[in-house]
Protein backbone atom coordinates (compact mmCIF):
# COMPACT_ATOMS: atom_id res chain seq x y z
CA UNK A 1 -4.33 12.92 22.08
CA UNK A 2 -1.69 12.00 20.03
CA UNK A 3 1.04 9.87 21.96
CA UNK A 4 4.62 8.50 21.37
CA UNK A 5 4.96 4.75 20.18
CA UNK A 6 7.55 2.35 19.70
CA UNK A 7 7.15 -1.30 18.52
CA UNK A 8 8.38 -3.83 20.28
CA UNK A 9 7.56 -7.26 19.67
CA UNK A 10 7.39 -9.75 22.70
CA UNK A 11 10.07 -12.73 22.69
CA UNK A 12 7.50 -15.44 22.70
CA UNK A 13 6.06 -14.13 19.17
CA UNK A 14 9.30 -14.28 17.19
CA UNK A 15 10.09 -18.24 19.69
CA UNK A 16 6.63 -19.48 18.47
CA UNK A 17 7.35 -17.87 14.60
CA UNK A 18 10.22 -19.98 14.71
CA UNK A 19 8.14 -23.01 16.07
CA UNK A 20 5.76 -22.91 13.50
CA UNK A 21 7.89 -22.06 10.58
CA UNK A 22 9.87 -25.16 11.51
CA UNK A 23 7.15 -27.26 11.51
CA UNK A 24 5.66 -26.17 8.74
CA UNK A 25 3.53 -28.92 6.74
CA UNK A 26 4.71 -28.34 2.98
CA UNK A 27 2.12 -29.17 0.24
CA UNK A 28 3.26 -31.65 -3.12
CA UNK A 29 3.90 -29.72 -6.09
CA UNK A 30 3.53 -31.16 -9.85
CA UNK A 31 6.77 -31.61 -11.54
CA UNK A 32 7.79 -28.12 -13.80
CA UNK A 33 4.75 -26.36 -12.42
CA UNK A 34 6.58 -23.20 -12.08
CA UNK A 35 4.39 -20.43 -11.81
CA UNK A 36 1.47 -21.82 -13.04
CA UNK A 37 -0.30 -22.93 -10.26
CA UNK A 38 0.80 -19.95 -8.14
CA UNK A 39 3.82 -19.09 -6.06
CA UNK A 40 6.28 -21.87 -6.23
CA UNK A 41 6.71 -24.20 -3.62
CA UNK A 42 10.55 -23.19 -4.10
CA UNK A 43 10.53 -19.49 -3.75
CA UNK A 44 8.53 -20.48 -0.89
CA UNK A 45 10.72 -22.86 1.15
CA UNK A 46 13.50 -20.41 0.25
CA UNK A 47 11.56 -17.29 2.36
CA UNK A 48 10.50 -19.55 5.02
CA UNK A 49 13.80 -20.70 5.75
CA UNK A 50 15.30 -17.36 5.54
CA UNK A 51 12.74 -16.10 7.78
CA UNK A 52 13.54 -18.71 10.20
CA UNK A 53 17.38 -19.00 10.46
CA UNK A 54 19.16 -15.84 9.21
CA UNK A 55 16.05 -13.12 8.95
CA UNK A 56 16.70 -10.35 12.36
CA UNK A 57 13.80 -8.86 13.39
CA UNK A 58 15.49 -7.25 16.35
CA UNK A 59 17.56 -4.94 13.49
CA UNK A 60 14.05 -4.32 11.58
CA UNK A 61 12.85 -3.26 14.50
CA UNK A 62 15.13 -0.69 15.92
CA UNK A 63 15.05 0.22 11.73
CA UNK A 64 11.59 1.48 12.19
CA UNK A 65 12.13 2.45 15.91
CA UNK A 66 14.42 5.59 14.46
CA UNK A 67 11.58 7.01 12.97
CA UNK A 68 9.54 9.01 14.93
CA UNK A 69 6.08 6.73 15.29
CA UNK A 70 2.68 7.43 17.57
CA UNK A 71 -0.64 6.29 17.99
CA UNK A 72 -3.91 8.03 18.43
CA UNK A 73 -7.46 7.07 18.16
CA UNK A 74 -9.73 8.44 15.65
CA UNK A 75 -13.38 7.53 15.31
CA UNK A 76 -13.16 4.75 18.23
CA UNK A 77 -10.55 2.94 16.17
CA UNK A 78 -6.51 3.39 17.22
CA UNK A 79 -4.62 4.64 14.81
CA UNK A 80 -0.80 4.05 14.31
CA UNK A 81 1.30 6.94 12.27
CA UNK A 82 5.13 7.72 11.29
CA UNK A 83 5.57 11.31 11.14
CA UNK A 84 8.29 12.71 10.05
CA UNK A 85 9.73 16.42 10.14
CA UNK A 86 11.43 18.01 7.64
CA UNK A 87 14.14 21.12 8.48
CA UNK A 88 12.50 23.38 6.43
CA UNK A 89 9.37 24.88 8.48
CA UNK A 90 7.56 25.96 5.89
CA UNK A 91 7.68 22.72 4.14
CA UNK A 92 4.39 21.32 2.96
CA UNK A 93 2.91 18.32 4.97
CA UNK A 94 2.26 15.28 2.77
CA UNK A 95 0.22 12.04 3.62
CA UNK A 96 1.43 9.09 2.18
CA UNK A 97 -0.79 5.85 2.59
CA UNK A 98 -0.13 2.48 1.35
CA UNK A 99 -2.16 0.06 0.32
CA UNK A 100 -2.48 -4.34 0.49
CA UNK A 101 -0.33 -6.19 0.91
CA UNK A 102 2.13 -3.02 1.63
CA UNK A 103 2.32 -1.40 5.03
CA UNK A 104 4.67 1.88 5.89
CA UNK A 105 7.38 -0.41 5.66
CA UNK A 106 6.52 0.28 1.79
CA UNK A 107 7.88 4.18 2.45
CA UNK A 108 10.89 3.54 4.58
CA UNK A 109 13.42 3.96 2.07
CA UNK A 110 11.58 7.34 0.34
CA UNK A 111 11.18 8.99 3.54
CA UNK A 112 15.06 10.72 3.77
CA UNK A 113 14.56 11.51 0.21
CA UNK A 114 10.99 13.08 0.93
CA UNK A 115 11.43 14.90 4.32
CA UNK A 116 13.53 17.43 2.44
CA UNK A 117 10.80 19.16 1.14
CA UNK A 118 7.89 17.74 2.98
CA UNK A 119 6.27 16.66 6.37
CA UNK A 120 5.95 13.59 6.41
CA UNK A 121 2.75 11.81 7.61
CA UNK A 122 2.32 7.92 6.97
CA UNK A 123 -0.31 6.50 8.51
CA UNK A 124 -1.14 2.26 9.12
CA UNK A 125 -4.79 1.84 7.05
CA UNK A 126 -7.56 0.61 10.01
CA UNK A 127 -6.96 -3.05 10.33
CA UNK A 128 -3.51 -3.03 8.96
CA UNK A 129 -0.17 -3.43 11.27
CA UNK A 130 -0.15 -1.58 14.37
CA UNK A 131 -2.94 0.39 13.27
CA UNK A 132 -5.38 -3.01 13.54
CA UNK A 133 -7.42 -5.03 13.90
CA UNK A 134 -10.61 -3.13 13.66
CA UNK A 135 -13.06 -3.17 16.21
CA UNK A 136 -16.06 -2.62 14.03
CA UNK A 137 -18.04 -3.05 10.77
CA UNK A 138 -18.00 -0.08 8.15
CA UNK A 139 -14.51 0.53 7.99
CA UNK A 140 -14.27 1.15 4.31
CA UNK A 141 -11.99 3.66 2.44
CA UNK A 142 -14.36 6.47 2.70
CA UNK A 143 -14.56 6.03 6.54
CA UNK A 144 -10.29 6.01 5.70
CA UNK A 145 -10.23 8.84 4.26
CA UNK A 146 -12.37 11.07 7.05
CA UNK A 147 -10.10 9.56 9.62
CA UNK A 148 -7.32 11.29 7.68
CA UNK A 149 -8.45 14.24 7.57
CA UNK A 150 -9.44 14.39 11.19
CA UNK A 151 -5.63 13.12 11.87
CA UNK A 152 -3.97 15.87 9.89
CA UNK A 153 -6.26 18.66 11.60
CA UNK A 154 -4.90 17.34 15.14
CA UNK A 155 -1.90 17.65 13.27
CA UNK A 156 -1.92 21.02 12.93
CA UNK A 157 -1.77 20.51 9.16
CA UNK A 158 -4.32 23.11 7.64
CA UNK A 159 -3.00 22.64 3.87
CA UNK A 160 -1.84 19.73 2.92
CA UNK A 161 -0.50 17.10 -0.11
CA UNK A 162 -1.79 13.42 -0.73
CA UNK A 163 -0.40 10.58 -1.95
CA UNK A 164 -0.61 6.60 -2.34
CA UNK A 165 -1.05 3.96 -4.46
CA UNK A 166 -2.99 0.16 -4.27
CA UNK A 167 -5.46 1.56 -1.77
CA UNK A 168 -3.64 4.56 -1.10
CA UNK A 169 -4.37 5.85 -4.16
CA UNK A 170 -8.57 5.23 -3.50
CA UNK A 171 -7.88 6.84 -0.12
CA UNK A 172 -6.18 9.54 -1.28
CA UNK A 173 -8.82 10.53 -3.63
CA UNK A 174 -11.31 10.48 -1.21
CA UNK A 175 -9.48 12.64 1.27
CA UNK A 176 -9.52 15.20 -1.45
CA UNK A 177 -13.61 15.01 -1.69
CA UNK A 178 -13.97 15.05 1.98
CA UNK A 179 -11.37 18.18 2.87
CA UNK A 180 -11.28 20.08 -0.51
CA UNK A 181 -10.33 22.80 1.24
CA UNK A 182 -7.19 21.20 3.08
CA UNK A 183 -5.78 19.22 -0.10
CA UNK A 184 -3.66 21.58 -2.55
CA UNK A 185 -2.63 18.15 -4.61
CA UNK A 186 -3.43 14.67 -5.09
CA UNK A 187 -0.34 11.85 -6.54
CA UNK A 188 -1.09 8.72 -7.48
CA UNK A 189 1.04 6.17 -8.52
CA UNK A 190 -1.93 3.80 -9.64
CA UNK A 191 -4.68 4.94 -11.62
CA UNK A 192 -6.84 1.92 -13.21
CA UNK A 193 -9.11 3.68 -15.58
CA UNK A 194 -11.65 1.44 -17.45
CA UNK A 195 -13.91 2.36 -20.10
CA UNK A 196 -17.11 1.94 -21.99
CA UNK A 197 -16.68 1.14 -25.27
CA UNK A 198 -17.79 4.14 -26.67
CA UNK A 199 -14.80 6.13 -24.81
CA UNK A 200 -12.32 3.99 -25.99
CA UNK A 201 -12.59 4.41 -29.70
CA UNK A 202 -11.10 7.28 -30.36
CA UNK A 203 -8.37 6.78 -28.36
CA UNK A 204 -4.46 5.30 -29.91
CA UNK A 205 -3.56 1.53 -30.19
CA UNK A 206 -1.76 1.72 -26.65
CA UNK A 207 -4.44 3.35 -24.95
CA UNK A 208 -7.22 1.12 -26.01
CA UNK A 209 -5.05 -1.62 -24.90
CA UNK A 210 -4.22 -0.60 -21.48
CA UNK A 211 -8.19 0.35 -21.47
CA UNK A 212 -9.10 -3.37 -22.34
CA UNK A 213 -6.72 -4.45 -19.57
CA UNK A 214 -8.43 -2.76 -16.89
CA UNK A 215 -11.75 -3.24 -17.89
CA UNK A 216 -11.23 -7.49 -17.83
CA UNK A 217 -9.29 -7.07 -14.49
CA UNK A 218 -12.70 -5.10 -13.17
CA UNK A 219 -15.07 -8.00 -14.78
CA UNK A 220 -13.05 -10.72 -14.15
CA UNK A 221 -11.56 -10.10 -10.99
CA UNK A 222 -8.16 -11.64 -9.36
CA UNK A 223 -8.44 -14.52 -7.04
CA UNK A 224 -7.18 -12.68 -4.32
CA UNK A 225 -9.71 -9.99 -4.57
CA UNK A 226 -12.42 -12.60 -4.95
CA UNK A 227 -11.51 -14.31 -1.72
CA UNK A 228 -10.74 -11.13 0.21
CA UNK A 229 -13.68 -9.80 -0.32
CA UNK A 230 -16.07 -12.93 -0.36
CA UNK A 231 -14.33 -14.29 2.50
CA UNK A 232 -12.19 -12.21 4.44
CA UNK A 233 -12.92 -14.34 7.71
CA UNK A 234 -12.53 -18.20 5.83
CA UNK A 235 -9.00 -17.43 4.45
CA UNK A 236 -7.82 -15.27 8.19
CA UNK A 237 -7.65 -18.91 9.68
CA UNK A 238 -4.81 -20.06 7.37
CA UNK A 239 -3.01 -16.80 7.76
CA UNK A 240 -3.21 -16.11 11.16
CA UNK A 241 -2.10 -19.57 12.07
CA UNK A 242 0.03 -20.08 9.38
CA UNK A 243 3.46 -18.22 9.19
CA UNK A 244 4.25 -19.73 5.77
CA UNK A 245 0.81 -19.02 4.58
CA UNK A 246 0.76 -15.30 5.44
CA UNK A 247 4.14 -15.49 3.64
CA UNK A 248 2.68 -17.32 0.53
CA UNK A 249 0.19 -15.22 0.25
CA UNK A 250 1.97 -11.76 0.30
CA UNK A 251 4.74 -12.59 -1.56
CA UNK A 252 2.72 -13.84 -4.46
CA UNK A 253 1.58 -10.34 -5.04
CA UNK A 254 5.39 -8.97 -4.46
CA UNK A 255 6.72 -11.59 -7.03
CA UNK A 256 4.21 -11.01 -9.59
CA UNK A 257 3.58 -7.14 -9.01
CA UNK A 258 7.27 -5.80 -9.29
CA UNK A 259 9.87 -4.79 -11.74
CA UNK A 260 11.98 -8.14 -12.62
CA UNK A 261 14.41 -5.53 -12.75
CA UNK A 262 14.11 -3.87 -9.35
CA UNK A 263 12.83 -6.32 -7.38
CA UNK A 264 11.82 -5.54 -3.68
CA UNK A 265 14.77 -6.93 -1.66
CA UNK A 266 13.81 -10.46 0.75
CA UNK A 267 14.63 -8.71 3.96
CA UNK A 268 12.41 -5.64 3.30
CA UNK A 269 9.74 -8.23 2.00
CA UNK A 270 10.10 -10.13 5.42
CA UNK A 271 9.60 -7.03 7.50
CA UNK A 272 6.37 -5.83 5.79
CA UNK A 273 4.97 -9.44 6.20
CA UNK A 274 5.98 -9.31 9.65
CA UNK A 275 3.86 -6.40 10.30
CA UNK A 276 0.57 -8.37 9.27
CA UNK A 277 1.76 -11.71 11.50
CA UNK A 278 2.69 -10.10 14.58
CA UNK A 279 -0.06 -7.94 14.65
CA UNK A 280 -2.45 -10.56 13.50
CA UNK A 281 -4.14 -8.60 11.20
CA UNK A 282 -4.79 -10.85 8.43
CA UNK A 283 -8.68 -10.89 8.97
CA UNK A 284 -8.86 -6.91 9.22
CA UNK A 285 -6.68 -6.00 6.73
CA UNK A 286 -8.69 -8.54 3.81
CA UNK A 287 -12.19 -6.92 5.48
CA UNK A 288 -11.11 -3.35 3.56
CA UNK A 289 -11.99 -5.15 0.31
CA UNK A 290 -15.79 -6.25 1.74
CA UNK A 291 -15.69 -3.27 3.11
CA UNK A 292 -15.64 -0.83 0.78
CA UNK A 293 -16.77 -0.37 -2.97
CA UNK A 294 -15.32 1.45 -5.94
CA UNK A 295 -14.35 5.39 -5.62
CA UNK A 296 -16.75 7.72 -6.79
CA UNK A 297 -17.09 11.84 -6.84
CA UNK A 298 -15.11 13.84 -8.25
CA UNK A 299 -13.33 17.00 -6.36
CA UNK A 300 -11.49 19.85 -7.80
CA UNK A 301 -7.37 19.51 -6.55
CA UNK A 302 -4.73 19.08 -9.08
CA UNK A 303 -3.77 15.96 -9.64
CA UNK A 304 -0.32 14.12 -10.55
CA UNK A 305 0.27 10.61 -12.00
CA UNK A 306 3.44 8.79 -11.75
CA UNK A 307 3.31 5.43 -14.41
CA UNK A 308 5.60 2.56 -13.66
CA UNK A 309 5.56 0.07 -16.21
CA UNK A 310 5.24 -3.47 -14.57
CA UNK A 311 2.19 -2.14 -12.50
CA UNK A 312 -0.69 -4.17 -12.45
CA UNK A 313 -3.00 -1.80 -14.61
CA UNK A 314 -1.72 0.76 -16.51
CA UNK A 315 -3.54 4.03 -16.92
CA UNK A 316 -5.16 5.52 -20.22
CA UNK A 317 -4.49 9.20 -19.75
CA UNK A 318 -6.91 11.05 -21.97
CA UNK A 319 -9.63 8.33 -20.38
CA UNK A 320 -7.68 9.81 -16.76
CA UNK A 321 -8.15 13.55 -17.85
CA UNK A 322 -11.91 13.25 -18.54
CA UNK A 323 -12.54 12.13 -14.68
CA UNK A 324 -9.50 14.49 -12.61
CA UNK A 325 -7.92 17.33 -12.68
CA UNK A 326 -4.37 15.73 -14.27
CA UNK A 327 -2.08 18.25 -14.67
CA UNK A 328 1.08 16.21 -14.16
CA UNK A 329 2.12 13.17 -16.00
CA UNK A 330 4.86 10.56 -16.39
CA UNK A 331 6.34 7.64 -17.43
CA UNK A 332 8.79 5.25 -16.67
CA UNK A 333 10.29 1.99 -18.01
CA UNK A 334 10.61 0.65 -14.49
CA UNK A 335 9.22 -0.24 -11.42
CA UNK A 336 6.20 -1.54 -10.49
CA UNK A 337 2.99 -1.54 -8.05
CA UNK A 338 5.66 -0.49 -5.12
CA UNK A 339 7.37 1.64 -6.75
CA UNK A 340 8.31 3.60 -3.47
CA UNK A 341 10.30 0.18 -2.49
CA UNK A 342 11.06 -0.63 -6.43
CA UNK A 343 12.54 2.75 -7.26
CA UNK A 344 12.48 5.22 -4.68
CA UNK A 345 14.88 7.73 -6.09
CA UNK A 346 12.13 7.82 -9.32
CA UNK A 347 9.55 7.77 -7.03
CA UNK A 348 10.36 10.33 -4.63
CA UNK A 349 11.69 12.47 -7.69
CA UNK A 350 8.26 11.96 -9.03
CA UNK A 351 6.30 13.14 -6.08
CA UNK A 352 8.50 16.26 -5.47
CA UNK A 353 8.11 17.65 -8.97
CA UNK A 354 4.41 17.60 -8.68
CA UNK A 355 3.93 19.34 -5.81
CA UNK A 356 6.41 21.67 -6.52
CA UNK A 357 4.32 22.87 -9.18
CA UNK A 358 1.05 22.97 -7.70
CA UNK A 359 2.08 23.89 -4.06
């Protein structure tokens, strides 16, 4: 069953934010630090006390309340969707997932642009927002990506689109292994492609450059990634009791991840943070990177790439053509890892030309 839902956050969650953002205990910082150390104590204050005094959650909330939202459960694990309609009834359905730290807040400002040619179906990840927390062990992407398909049968969706990036992207592949017969097209809007050695030498200057990229991002991964997947549980005590540390901690990856350029806006950055406090899905959402391991398989569906050039890796293509089926390609001088908040005209541009083609 697949049933209406509307968020609506109790009072006493946004009076205790408030409490605990004003009582915040602020740690020293060493004089010109700047970035160095990570996020600066600076930016920080400054989206704390924005948060606290001026941020309205009430308006975010009735924001994402016009959208048509439900919840249905799926493998013994709720799930929480926005689906959208477009006027045109033979329009193709499309599933969008997001990845960490983004939520469907990332899609919000794509989905007028989008439900002119598509259906619209944008699913919370297990453990993330008002789809979490999850109930269980083996939650991983795979496990994801069946729960997707299942979703878009009760759906009524028979042929359908994907799309994502972050996680989305991982997801998005795998829905295409697990219902080849249901996915006429797979987008991605982040493709990390590393290399052996041996594949990388014939390929140009650039390529072999983004290739060497990846490949020390794979060996030498983040600190985020490290602790997320090491210790998912250990850091979910700071940021489930800590408003300014859930903050800290997803805003470092918005600051460093996005377009100088095209910056995701504060208030937009506020409501997809308040999706992981309120919900208190800290813990969950970090267990999708013990969870799960690198994508494998390969499946036979068309597949589009969208490049945005302050992404965190940046994709080889003729490394990208030897593993999918690309048969769409571009690039752009802007944006970055959310490029749907970033540049959604681009973005939604982007996605409709693909499918389009391949439909």
């Amino acid at each position: 069953m697949i049933e209406p839902f509307r968020i609506h956050i109790a009072d006493q969650v946004l009076d205790d934010l408030r409490t605990r953002l004003a009582a915040t205990r602020w740690p020293d910082e060493l004089p010109g630090a700047g970035d160095h150390y990570g996020i600066p104590l600076a930016r920080v204050r400054e989206l704390a006390e924005h948060w606290r005094t001026t941020y309205d959650w009430r308006a975010h909330e009735r924001e994402l309340n016009a959208v048509p939202q439900y919840v249905t459960e799926i493998d013994g694990q709720r799930v929480h969707l926005v689906h959208v309609r477009s006027p045109e009834p033979d329009a193709l359905p499309l599933l969008l997932t997001h990845g960490w730290p983004g939520s469907v807040v990332e899609f919000l400002d794509v989905l007028p642009l989008l439900a002119r040619r598509f259906h619209l179906v944008v699913p919370s990840i297990p453990g993330f927002g008002f789809s979490g927390p999850t109930i269980e062990r083996g939650w991983d992407t795979t496990r994801v990506a069946k729960a997707w398909a299942e979703l878009m049968r009760r759906l009524g969706y028979r042929r359908y689109g994907v799309q994502g990036g972050d996680w989305g992207a991982a997801i998005s592949r795998l829905v295409a292994q697990v219902a080849p017969e249901a996915v006429v097209g797979v987008h991605l809007n982040y493709l990390p492609t590393p290399a052996s050695e041996e594949e990388s030498r014939e390929l140009s200057p650039a390529d072999r450059a983004r290739v060497e990229h990846t490949n020390a991002f794979v060996a030498n991964r983040p600190a985020y990634q490290l602790v997320q997947t090491q210790m998912p549980q250990t850091l979910a005590y700071a940021l489930t009791d800590s408003p300014v540390g859930q903050l800290a901690w997803i805003a470092s990856r918005f600051d460093e991840w996005t377009d100088p350029r095209s910056t995701v806006p504060d208030e937009r950055l506020l409501t997809d943070v308040m999706l992981y406090w309120a919900t208190g899905t800290a813990a969950s959402s970090a267990r999708l990177y013990r969870e799960s391991t690198r994508v494998t398989g390969s499946f036979a569906a068309p597949v589009g790439v969208a490049v945005f050039a302050h992404d965190l890796n940046l994709p080889a293509r003729p490394i990208a053509q030897r593993h999918l089926n690309v048969v769409h390609w571009a690039e752009y001088d802007e944006g970055g890892h959310f490029a749907a908040m970033e540049v959604p005209a681009l973005f939604a541009d982007n996605v409709t030309t693909f499918f389009e083609a391949v439909r």
